[in-house]
N, C-alpha and C. Protein backbone atom coordinates (compact mmCIF):
# COMPACT_ATOMS: atom_id res chain seq x y z
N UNK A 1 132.87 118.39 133.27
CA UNK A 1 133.87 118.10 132.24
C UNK A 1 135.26 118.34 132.82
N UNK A 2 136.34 117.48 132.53
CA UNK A 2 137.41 117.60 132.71
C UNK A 2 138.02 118.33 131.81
N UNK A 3 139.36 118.97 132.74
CA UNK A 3 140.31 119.86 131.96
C UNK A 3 141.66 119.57 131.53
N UNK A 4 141.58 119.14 130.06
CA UNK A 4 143.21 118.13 130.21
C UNK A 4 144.88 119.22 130.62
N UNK A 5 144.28 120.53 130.61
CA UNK A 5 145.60 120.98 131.72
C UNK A 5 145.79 120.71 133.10
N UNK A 6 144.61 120.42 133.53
CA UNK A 6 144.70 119.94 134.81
C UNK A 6 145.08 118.37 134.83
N UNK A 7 145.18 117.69 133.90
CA UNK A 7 145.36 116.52 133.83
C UNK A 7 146.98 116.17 133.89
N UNK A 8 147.73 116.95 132.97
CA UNK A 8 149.35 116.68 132.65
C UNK A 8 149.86 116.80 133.72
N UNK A 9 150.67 116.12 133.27
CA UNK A 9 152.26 116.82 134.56
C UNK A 9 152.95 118.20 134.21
N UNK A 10 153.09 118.82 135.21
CA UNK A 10 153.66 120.17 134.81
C UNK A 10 154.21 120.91 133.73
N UNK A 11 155.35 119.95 133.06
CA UNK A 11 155.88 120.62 131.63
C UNK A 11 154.97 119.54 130.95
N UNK A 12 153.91 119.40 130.38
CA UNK A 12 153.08 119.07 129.71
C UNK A 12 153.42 117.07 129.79
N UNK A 13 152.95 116.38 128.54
CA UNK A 13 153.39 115.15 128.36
C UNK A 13 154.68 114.81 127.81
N UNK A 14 155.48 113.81 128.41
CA UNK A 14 156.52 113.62 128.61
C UNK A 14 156.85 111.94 127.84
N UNK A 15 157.70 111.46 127.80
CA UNK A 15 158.28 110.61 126.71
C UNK A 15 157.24 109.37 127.40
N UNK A 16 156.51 108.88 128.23
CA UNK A 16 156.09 108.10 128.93
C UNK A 16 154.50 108.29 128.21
N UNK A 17 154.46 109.22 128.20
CA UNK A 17 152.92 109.50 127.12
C UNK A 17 152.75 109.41 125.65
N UNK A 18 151.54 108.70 125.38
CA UNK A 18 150.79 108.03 124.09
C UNK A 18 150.10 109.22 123.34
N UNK A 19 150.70 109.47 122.21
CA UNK A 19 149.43 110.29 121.39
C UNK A 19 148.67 108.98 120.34
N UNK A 20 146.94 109.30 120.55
CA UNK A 20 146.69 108.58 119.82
C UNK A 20 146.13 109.01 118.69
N UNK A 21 146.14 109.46 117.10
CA UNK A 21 145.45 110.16 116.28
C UNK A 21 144.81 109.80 115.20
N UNK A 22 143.36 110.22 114.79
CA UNK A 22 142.44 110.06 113.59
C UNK A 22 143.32 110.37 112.77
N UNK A 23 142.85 110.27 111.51
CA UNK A 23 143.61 110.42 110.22
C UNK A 23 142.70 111.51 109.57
N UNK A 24 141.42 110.48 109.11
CA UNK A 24 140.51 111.85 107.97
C UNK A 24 139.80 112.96 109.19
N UNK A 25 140.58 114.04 108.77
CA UNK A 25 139.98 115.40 109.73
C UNK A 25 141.18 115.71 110.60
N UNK A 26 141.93 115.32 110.83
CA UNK A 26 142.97 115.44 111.81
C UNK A 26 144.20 115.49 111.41
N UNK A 27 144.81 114.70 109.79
CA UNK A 27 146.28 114.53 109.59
C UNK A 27 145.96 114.95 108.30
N UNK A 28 144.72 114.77 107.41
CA UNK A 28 144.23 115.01 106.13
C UNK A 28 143.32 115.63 106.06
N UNK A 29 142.83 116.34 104.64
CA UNK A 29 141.41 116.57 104.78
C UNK A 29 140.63 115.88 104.45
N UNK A 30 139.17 115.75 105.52
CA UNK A 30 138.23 114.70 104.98
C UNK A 30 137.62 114.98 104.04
N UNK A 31 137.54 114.12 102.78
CA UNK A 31 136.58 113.84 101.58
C UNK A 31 135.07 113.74 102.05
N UNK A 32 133.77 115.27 101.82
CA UNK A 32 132.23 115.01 101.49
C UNK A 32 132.03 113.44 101.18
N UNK A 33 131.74 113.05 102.25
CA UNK A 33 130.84 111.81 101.77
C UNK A 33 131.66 111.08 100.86
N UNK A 34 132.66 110.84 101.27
CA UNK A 34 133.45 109.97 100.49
C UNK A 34 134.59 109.51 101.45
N UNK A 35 135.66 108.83 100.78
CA UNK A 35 137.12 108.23 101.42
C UNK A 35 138.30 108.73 100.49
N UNK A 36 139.61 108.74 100.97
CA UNK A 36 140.50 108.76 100.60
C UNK A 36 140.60 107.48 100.14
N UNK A 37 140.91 107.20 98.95
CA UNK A 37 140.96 105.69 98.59
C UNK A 37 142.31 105.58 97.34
N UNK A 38 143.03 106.99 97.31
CA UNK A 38 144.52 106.49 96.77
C UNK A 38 145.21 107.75 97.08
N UNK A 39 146.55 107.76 96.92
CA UNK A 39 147.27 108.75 97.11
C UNK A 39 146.99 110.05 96.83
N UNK A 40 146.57 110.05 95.40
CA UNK A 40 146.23 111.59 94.68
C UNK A 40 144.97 112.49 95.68
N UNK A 41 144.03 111.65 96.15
CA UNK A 41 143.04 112.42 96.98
C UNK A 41 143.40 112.76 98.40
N UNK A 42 144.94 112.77 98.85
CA UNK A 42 145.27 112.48 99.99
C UNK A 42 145.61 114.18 100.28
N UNK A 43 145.58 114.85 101.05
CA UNK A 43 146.12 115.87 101.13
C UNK A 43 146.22 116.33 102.69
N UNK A 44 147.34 116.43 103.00
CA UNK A 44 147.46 117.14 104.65
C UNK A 44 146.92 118.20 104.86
N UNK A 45 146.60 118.46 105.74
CA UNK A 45 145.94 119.84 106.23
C UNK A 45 146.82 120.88 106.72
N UNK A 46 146.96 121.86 106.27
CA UNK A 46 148.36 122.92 106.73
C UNK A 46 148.72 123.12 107.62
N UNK A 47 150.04 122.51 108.25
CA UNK A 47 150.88 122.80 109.34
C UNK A 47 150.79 121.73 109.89
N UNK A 48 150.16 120.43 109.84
CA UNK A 48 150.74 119.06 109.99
C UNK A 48 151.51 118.57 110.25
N UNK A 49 151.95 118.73 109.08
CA UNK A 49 153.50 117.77 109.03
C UNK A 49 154.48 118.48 110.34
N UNK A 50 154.55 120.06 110.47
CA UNK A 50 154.99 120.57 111.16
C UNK A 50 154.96 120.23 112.71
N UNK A 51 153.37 120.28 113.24
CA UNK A 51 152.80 119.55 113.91
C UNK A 51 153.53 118.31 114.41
N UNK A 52 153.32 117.53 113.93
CA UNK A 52 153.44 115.96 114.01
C UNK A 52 154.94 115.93 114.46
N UNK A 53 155.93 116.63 113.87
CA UNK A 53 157.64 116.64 113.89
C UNK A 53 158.04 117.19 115.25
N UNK A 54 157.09 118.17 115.72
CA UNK A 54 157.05 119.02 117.66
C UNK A 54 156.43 117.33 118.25
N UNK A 55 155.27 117.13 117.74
CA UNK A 55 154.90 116.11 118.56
C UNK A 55 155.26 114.99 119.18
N UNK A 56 156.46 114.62 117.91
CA UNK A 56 156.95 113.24 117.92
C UNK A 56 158.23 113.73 119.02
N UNK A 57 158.51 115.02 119.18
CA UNK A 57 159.28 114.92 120.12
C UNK A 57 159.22 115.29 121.83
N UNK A 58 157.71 115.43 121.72
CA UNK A 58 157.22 115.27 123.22
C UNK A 58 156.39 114.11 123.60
N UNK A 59 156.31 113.15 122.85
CA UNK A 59 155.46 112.12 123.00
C UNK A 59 156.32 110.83 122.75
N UNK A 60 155.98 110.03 123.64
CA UNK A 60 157.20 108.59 123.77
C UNK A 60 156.51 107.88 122.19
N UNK A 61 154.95 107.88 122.00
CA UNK A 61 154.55 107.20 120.90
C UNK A 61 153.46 107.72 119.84
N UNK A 62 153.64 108.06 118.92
CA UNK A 62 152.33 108.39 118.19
C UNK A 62 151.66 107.32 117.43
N UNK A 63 150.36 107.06 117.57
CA UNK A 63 149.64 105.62 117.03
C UNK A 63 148.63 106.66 116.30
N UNK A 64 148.23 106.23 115.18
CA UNK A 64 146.93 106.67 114.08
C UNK A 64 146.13 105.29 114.55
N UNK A 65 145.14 105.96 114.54
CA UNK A 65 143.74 105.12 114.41
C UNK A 65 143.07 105.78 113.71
N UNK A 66 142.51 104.88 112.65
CA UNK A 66 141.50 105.09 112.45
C UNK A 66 140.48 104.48 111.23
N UNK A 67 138.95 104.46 111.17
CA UNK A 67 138.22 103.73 110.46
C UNK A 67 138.14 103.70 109.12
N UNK A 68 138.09 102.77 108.41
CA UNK A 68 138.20 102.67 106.88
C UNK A 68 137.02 102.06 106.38
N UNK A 69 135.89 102.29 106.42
CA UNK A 69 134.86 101.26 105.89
C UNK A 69 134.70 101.49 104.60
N UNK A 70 135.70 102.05 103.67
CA UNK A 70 135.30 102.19 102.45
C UNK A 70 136.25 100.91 102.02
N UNK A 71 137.18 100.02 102.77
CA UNK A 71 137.28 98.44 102.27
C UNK A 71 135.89 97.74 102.34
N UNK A 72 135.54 98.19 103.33
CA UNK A 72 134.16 96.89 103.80
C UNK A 72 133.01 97.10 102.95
N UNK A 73 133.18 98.55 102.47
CA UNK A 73 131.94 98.90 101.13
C UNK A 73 132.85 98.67 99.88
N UNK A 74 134.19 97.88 99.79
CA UNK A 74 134.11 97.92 98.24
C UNK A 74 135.10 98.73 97.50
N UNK A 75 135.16 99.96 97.90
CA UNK A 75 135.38 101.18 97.11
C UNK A 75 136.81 101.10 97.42
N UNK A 76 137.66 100.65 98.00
CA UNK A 76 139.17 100.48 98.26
C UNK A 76 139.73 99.27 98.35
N UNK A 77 140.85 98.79 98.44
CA UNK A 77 141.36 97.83 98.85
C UNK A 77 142.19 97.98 99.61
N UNK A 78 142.76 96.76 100.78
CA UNK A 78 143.47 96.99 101.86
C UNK A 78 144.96 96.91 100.83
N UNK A 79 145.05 97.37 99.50
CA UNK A 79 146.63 97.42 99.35
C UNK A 79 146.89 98.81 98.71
N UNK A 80 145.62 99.45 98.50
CA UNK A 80 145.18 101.25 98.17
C UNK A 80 145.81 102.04 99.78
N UNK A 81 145.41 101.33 100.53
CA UNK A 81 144.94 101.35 102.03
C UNK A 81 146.88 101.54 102.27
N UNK A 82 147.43 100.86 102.13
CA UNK A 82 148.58 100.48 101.96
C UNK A 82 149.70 101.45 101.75
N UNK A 83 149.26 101.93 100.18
CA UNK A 83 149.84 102.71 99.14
C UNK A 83 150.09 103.74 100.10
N UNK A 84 148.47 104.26 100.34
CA UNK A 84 148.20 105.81 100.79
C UNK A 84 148.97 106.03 101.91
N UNK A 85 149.24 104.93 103.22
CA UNK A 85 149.82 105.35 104.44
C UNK A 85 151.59 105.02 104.22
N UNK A 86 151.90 104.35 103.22
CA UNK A 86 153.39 103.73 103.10
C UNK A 86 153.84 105.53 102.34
N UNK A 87 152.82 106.38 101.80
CA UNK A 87 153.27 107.36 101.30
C UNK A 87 153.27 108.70 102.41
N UNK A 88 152.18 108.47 102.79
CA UNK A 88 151.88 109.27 104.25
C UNK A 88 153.15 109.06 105.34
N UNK A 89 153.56 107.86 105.81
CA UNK A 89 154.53 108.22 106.48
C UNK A 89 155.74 108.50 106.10
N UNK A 90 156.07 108.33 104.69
CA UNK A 90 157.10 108.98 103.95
C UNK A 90 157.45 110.82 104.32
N UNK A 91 155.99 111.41 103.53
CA UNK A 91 156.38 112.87 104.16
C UNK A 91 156.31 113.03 105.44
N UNK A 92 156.00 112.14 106.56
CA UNK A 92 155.77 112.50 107.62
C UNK A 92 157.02 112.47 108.18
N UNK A 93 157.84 111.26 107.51
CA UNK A 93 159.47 110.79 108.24
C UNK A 93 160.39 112.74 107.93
N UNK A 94 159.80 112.97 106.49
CA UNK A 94 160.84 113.49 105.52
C UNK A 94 160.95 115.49 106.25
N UNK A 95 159.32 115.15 106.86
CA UNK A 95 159.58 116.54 107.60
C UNK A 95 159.67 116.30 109.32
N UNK A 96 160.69 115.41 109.39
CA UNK A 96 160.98 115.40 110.60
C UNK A 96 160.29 114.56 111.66
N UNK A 97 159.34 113.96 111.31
CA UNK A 97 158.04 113.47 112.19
C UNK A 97 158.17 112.19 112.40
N UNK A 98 157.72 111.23 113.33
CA UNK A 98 157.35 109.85 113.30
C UNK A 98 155.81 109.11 113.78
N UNK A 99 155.36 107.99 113.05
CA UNK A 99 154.63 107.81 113.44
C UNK A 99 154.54 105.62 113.69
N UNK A 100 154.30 105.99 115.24
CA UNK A 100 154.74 104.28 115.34
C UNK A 100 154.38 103.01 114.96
N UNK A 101 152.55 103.44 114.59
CA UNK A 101 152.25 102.25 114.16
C UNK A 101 150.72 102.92 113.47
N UNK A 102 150.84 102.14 112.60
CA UNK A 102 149.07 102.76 112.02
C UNK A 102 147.90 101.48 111.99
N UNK A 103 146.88 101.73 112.64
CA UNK A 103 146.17 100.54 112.56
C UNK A 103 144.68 100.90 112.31
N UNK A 104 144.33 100.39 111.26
CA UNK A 104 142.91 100.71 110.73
C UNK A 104 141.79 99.60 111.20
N UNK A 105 140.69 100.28 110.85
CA UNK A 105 139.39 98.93 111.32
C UNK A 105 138.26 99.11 109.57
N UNK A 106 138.21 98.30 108.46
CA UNK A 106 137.68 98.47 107.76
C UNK A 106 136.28 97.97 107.36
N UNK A 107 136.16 97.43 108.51
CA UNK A 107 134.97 96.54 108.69
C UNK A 107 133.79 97.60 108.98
N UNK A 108 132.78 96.69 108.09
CA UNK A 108 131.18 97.65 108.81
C UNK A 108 130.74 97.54 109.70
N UNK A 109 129.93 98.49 110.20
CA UNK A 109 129.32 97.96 111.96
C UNK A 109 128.76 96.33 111.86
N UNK A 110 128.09 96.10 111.10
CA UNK A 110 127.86 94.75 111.28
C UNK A 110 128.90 93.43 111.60
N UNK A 111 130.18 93.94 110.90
CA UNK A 111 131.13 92.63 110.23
C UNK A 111 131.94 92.77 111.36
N UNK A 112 132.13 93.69 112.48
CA UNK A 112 133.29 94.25 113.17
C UNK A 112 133.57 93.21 114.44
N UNK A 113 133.53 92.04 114.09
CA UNK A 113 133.45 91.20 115.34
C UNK A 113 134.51 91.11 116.31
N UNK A 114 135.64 91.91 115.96
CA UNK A 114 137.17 92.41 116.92
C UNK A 114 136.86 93.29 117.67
N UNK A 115 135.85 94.10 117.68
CA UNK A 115 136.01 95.21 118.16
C UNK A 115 136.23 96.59 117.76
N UNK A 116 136.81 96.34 116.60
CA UNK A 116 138.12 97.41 116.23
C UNK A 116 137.43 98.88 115.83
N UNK A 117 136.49 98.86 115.27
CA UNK A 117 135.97 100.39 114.83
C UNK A 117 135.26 101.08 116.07
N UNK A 118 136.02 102.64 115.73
CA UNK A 118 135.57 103.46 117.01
C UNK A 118 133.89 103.60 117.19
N UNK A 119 133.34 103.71 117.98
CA UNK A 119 133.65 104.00 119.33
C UNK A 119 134.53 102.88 120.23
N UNK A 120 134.32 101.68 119.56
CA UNK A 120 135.00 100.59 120.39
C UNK A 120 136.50 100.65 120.29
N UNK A 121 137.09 99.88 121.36
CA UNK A 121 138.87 100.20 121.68
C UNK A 121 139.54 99.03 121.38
N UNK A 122 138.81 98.52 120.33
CA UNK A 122 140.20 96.83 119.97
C UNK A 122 141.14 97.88 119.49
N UNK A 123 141.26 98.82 118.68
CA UNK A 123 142.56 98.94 118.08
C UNK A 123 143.90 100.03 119.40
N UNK A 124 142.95 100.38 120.29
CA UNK A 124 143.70 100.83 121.58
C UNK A 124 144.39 99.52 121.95
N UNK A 125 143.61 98.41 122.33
CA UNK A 125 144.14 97.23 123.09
C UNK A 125 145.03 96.43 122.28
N UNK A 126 144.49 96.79 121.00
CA UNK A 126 145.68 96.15 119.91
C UNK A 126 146.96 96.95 120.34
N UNK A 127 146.74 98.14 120.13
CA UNK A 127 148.23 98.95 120.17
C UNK A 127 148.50 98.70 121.54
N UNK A 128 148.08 98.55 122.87
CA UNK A 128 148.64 98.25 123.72
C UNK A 128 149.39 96.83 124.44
N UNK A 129 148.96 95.61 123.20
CA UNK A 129 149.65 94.54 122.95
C UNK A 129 150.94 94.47 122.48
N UNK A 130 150.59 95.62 121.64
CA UNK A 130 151.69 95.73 120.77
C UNK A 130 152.88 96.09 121.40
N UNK A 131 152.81 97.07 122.27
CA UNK A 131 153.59 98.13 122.50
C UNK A 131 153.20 98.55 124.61
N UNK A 132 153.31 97.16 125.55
CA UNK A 132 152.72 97.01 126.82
C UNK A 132 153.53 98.44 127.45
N UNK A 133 154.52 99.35 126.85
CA UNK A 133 154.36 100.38 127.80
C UNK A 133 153.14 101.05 127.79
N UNK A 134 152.45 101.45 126.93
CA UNK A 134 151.12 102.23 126.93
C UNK A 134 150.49 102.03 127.82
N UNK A 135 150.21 103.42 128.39
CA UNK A 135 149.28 103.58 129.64
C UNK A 135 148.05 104.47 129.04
N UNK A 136 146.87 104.03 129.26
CA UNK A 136 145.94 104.53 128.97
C UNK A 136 145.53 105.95 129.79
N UNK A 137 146.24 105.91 130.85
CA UNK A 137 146.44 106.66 131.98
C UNK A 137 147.35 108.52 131.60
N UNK A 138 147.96 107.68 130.50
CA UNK A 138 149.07 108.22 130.18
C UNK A 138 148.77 108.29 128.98
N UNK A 139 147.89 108.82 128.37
CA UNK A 139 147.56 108.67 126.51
C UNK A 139 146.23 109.69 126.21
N UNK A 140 146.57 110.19 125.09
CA UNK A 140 145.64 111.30 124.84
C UNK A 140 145.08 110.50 123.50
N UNK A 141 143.67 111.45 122.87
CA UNK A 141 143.46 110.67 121.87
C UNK A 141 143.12 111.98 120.92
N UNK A 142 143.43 112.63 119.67
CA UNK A 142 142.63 113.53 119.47
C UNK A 142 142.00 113.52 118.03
N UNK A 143 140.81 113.37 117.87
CA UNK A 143 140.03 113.13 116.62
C UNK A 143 138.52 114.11 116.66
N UNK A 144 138.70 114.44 115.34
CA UNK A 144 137.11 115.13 114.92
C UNK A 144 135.74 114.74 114.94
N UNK A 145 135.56 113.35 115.21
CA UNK A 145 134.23 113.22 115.88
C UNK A 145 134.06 112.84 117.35
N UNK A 146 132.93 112.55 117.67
CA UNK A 146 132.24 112.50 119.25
C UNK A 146 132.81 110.69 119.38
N UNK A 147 133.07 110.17 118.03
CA UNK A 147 133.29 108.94 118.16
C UNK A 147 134.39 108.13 118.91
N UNK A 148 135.52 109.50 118.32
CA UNK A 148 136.84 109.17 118.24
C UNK A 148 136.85 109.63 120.24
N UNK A 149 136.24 110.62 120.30
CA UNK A 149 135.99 110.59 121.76
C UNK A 149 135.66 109.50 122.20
N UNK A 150 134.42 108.87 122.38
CA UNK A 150 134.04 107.98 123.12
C UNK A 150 134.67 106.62 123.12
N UNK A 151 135.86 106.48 121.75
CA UNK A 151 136.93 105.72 121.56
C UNK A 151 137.68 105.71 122.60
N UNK A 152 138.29 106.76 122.87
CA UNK A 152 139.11 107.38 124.52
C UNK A 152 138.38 107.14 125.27
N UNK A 153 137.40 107.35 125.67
CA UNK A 153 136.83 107.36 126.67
C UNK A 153 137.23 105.76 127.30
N UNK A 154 136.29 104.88 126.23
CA UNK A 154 136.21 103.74 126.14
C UNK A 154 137.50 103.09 126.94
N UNK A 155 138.58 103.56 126.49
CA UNK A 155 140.18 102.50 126.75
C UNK A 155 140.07 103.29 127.78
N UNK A 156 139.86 104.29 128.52
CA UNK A 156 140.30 104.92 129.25
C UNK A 156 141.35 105.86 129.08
N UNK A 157 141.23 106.81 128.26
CA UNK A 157 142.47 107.80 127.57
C UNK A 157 141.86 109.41 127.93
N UNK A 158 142.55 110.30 127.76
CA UNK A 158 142.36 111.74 127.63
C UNK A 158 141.62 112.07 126.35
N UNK A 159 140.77 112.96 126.30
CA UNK A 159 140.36 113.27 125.23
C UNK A 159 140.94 114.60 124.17
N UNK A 160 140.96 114.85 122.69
CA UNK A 160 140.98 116.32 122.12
C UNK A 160 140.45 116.31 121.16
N UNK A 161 139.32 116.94 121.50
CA UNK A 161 137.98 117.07 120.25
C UNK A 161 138.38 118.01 118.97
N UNK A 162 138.85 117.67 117.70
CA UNK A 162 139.10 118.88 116.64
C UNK A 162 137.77 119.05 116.37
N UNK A 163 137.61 120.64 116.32
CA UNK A 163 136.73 121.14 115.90
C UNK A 163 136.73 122.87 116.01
N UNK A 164 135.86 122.91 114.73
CA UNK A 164 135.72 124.75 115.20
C UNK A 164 134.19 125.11 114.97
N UNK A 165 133.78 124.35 115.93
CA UNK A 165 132.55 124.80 116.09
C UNK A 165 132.78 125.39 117.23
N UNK A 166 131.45 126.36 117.51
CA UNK A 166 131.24 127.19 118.63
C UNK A 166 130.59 126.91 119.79
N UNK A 167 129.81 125.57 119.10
CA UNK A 167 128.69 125.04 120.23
C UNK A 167 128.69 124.75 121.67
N UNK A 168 128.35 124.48 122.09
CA UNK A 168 128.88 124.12 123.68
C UNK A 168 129.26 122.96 123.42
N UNK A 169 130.02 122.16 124.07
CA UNK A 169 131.07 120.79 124.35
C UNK A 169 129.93 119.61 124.72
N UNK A 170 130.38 118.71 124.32
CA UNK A 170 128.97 117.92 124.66
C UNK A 170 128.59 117.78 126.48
N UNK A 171 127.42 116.98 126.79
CA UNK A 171 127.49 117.32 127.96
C UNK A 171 127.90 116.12 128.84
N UNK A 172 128.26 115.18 127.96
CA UNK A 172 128.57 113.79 128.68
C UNK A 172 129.87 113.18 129.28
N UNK A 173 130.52 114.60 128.94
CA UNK A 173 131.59 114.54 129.84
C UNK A 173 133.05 113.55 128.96
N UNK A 174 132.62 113.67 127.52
CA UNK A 174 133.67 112.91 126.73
C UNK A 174 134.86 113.81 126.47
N UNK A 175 134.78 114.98 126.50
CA UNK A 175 135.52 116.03 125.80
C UNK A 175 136.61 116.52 127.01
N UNK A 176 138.02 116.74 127.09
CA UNK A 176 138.22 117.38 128.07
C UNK A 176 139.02 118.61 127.20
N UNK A 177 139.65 118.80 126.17
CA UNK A 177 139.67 119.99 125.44
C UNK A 177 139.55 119.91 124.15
N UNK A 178 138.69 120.59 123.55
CA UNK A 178 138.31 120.86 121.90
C UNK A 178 139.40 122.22 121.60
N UNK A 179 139.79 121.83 120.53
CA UNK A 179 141.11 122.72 119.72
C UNK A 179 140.69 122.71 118.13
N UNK A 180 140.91 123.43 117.42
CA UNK A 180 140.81 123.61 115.91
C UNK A 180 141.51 122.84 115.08
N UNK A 181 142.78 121.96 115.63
CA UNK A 181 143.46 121.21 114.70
C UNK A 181 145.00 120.67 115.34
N UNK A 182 145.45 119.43 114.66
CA UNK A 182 146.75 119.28 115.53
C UNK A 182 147.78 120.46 115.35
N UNK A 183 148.19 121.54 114.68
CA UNK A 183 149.20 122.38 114.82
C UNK A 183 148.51 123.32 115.52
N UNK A 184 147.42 123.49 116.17
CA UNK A 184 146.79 124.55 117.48
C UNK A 184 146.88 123.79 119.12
N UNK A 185 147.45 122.37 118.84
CA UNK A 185 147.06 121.51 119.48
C UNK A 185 148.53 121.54 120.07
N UNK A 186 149.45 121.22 119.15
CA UNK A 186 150.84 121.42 119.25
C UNK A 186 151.22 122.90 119.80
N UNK A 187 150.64 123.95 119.33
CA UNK A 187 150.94 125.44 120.36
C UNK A 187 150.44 125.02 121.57
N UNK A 188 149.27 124.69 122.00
CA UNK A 188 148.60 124.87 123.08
C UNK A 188 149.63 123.85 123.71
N UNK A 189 149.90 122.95 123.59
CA UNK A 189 151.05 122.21 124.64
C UNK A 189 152.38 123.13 124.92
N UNK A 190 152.68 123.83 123.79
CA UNK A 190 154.01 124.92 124.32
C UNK A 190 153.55 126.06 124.76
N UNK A 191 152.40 126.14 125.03
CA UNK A 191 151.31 127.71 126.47
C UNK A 191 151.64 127.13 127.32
N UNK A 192 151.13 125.31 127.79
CA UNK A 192 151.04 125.24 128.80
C UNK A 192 152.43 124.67 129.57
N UNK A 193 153.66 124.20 128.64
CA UNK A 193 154.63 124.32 129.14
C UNK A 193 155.37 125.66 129.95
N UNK A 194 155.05 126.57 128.79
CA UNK A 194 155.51 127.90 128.84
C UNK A 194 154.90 128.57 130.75
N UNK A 195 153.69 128.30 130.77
CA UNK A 195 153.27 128.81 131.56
C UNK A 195 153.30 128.29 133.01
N UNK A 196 153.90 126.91 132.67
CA UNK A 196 154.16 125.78 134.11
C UNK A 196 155.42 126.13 134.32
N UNK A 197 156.48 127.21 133.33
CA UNK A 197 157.63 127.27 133.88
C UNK A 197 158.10 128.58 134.47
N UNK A 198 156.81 129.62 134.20
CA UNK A 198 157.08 131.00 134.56
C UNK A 198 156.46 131.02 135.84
């Protein structure tokens, strides 16, 4: 397994580097067996917003990814879909933060004929159409499942597994650091600045 401190450049990632981030588990909390499917069920996870406002200023781009199949089952619409992130990046602007582009995949495994839902990387290659500085080389990805890993993997990106489990790391070599959440994620980049400069 790789070690993404061994990976950065000395004072950590620099304006030339991609954050790429999940949404449910990572910017919100995820809904049991369910979706966020309007504003009112939307809720950040504490120290986020905070998070995201350090981030946006060590990172040239922050991109959200992430899967929505509760359009493709029905239970939302892509203008709910809409609502929820046109409000989301509101508090995100309002505490300081930016986020560059948000791109969802709502399709079921069956219907997904783009590519776009993780584990697969259309919406990496999308954002890197979008936006041809992105270096995959140069891009971290960090989401709460093994999926959102093998998403990175896939484009060729860095990995950061949220989680607080204890278990051992998987063994396939997707993971290069598991952290508890993006504002532990956001310290751990100012350790390893801190410590590349002493």
């Amino acid at each position: 397994m790789s070690s993404l401190n061994t990976i950065l450049p000395p004072f950590g990632p620099d304006r030339s580097w991609t954050l790429f981030i999940d949404r449910d588990g990572v910017i919100n909390q995820k809904r049991d067996n369910d979706y966020v499917k309007h504003w009112g069920e939307f809720i950040f996870i504490p120290g986020v917003l905070d998070a995201l406002s350090v981030l946006s200023q060590r990172f040239g781009r922050l991109i959200v990814v992430t899967n929505q199949r509760g359009i493709g089952r029905g239970l939302m619409t892509e203008a709910d879909l809409a609502d929820v992130h046109a409000r989301m990046m509101q508090e995100i602007e309002a505490a300081g933060g930016k986020i560059d582009r948000i791109y969802h995949a709502p399709h079921l495994a069956g219907d997904d004929h783009r590519g776009w839902r993780k584990p697969k990387p259309g919406m990496a290659l999308q954002a890197q159409e979008d936006f041809p500085d992105i270096d995959f080389a140069k891009s971290i990805v960090i989401g709460d499942s093994l999926s959102d890993m093998m998403f990175g993997r896939n484009a060729g990106m860095h990995t950061v597994w949220v989680t607080e489990e204890t278990n051992p790391l998987p063994s396939d070599d997707s993971v290069d650091l598991r952290i508890a959440g993006l504002p532990e994620f956001s310290q751990w980049l100012e350790r390893v600045q801190q410590s590349s400069s002493s």
